[in-house]
Protein backbone atom coordinates (compact mmCIF):
# COMPACT_ATOMS: atom_id res chain seq x y z
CA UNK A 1 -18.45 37.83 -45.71
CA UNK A 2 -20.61 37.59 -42.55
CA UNK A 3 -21.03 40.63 -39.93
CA UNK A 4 -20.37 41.02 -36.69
CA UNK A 5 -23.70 41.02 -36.27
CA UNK A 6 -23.65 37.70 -38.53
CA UNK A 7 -21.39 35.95 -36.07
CA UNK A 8 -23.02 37.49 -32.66
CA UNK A 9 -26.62 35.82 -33.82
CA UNK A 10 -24.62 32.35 -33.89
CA UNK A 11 -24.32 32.16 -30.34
CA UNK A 12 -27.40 32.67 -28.31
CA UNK A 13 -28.19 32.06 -24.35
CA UNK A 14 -23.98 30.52 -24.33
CA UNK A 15 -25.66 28.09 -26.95
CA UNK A 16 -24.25 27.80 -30.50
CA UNK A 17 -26.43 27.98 -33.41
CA UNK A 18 -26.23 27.59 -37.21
CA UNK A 19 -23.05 27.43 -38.25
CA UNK A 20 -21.75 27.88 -34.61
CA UNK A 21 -23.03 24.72 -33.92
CA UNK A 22 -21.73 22.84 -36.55
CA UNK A 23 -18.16 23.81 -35.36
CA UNK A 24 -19.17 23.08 -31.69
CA UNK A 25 -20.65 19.54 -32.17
CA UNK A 26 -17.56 18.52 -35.31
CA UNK A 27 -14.85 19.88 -32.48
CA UNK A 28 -16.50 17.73 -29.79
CA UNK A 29 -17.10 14.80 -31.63
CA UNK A 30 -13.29 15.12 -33.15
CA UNK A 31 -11.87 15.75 -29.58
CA UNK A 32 -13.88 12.23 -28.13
CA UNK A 33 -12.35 10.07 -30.61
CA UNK A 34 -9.08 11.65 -30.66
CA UNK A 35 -8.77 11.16 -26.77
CA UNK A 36 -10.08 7.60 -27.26
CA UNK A 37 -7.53 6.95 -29.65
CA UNK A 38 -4.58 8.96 -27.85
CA UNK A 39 -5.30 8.25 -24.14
CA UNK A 40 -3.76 4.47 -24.43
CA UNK A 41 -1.12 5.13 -25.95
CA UNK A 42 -0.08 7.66 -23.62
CA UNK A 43 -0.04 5.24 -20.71
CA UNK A 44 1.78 2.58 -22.88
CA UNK A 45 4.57 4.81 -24.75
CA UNK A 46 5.03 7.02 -21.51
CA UNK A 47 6.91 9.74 -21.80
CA UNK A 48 10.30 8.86 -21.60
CA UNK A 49 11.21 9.46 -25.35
CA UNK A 50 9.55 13.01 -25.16
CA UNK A 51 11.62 14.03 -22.11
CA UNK A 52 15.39 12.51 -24.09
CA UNK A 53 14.65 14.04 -27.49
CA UNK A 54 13.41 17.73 -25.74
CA UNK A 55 16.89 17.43 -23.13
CA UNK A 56 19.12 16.54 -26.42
CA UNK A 57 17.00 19.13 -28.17
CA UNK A 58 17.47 22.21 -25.44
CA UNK A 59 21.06 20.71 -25.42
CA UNK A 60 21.67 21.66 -29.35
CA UNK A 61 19.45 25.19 -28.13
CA UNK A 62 22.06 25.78 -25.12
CA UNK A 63 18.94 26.50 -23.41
CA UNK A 64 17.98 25.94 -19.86
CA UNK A 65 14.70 25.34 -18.21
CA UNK A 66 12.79 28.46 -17.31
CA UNK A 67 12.46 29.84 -13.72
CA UNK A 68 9.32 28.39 -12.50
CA UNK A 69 9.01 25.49 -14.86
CA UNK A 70 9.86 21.59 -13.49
CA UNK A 71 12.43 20.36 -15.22
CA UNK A 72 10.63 16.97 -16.93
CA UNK A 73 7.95 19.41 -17.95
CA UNK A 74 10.32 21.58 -19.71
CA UNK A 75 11.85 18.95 -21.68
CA UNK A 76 9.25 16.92 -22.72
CA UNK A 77 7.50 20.11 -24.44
CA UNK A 78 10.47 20.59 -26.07
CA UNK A 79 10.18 16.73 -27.09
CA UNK A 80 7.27 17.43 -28.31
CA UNK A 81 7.63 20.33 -30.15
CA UNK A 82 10.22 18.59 -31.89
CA UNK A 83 7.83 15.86 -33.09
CA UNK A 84 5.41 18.31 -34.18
CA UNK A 85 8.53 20.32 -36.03
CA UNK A 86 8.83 16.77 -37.92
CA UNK A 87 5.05 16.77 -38.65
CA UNK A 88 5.14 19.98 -39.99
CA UNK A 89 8.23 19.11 -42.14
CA UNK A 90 5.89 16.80 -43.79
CA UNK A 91 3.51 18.76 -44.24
CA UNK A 92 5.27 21.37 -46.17
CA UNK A 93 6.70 18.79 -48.38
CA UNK A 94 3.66 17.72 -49.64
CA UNK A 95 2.71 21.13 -50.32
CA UNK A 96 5.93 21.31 -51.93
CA UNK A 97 5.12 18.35 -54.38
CA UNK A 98 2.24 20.04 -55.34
CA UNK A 99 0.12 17.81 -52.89
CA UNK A 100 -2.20 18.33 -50.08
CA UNK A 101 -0.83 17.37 -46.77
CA UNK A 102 -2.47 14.47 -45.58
CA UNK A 103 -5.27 14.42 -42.68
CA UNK A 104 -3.25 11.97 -40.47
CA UNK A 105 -0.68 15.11 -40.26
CA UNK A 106 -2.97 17.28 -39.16
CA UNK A 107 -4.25 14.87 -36.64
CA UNK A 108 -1.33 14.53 -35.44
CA UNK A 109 -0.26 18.39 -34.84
CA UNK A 110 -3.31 18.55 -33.28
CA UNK A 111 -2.75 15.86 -30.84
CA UNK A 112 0.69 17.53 -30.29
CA UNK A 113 -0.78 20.91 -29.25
CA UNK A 114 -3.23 18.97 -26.83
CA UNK A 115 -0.78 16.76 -25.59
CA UNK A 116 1.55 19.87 -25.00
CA UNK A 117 -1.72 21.75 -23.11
CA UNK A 118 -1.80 19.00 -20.92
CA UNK A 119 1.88 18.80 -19.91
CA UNK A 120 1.25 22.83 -19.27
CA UNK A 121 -1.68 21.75 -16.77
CA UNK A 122 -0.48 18.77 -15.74
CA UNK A 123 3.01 19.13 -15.62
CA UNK A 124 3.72 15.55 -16.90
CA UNK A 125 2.95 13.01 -19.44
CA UNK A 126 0.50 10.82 -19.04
């Protein structure tokens, strides 16, 4: 089990190292092709579907939008929450049938959580 002192030594100057580094360049190259891959679709598919499914979704939650959050921004994170609730669904049944999920789930919760980061910064998608 590494140390503190282990971990501190894998980041020098702001710069990973070791270990550190392997992380920091997988993560990068990872994020590149996943925004290669995701940033067309998002200007094809829009965001329409994302902002019905979270409004039907808060709907079923009798929940409203939060003071201080716009109202497409609200729904569509709830949109895509419930996508990610359908990914996860998948995932567990896999595990369930004694199976690994596979990577494309993964991929995809991931591209959830960024897509859902975005909306937060953004406040729309794409």
């Amino acid at each position: 089990m590494p140390t503190s002192r282990d971990i501190t030594d894998e980041v020098k100057g702001g710069k990973p190292q070791g270990k550190a580094l392997d992380v920091h360049t997988w993560f990068a190259d990872e994020g590149t092709q996943v925004a290669d891959m995701v940033a067309s679709k998002a200007v094809e598919r829009g965001a329409y579907d994302l902002e019905l499914l979270g409004r039907t979704m808060a709907g079923f939650l009798d929940t409203e939008v939060p003071v201080g959050a716009g109202e497409s921004e609200f729904y569509i994170l709830v949109g895509i929450l419930f996508y990610a609730e359908g990914k996860i669904a998948r995932a567990l049944s896999a595990l369930k049938s004694g199976r690994l999920p596979h990577v494309d789930d993964w991929l995809d919760l991931s591209v959830y959580g960024r897509m859902a980061r975005y909306v937060m910064e953004k406040g729309q998608w794409p």
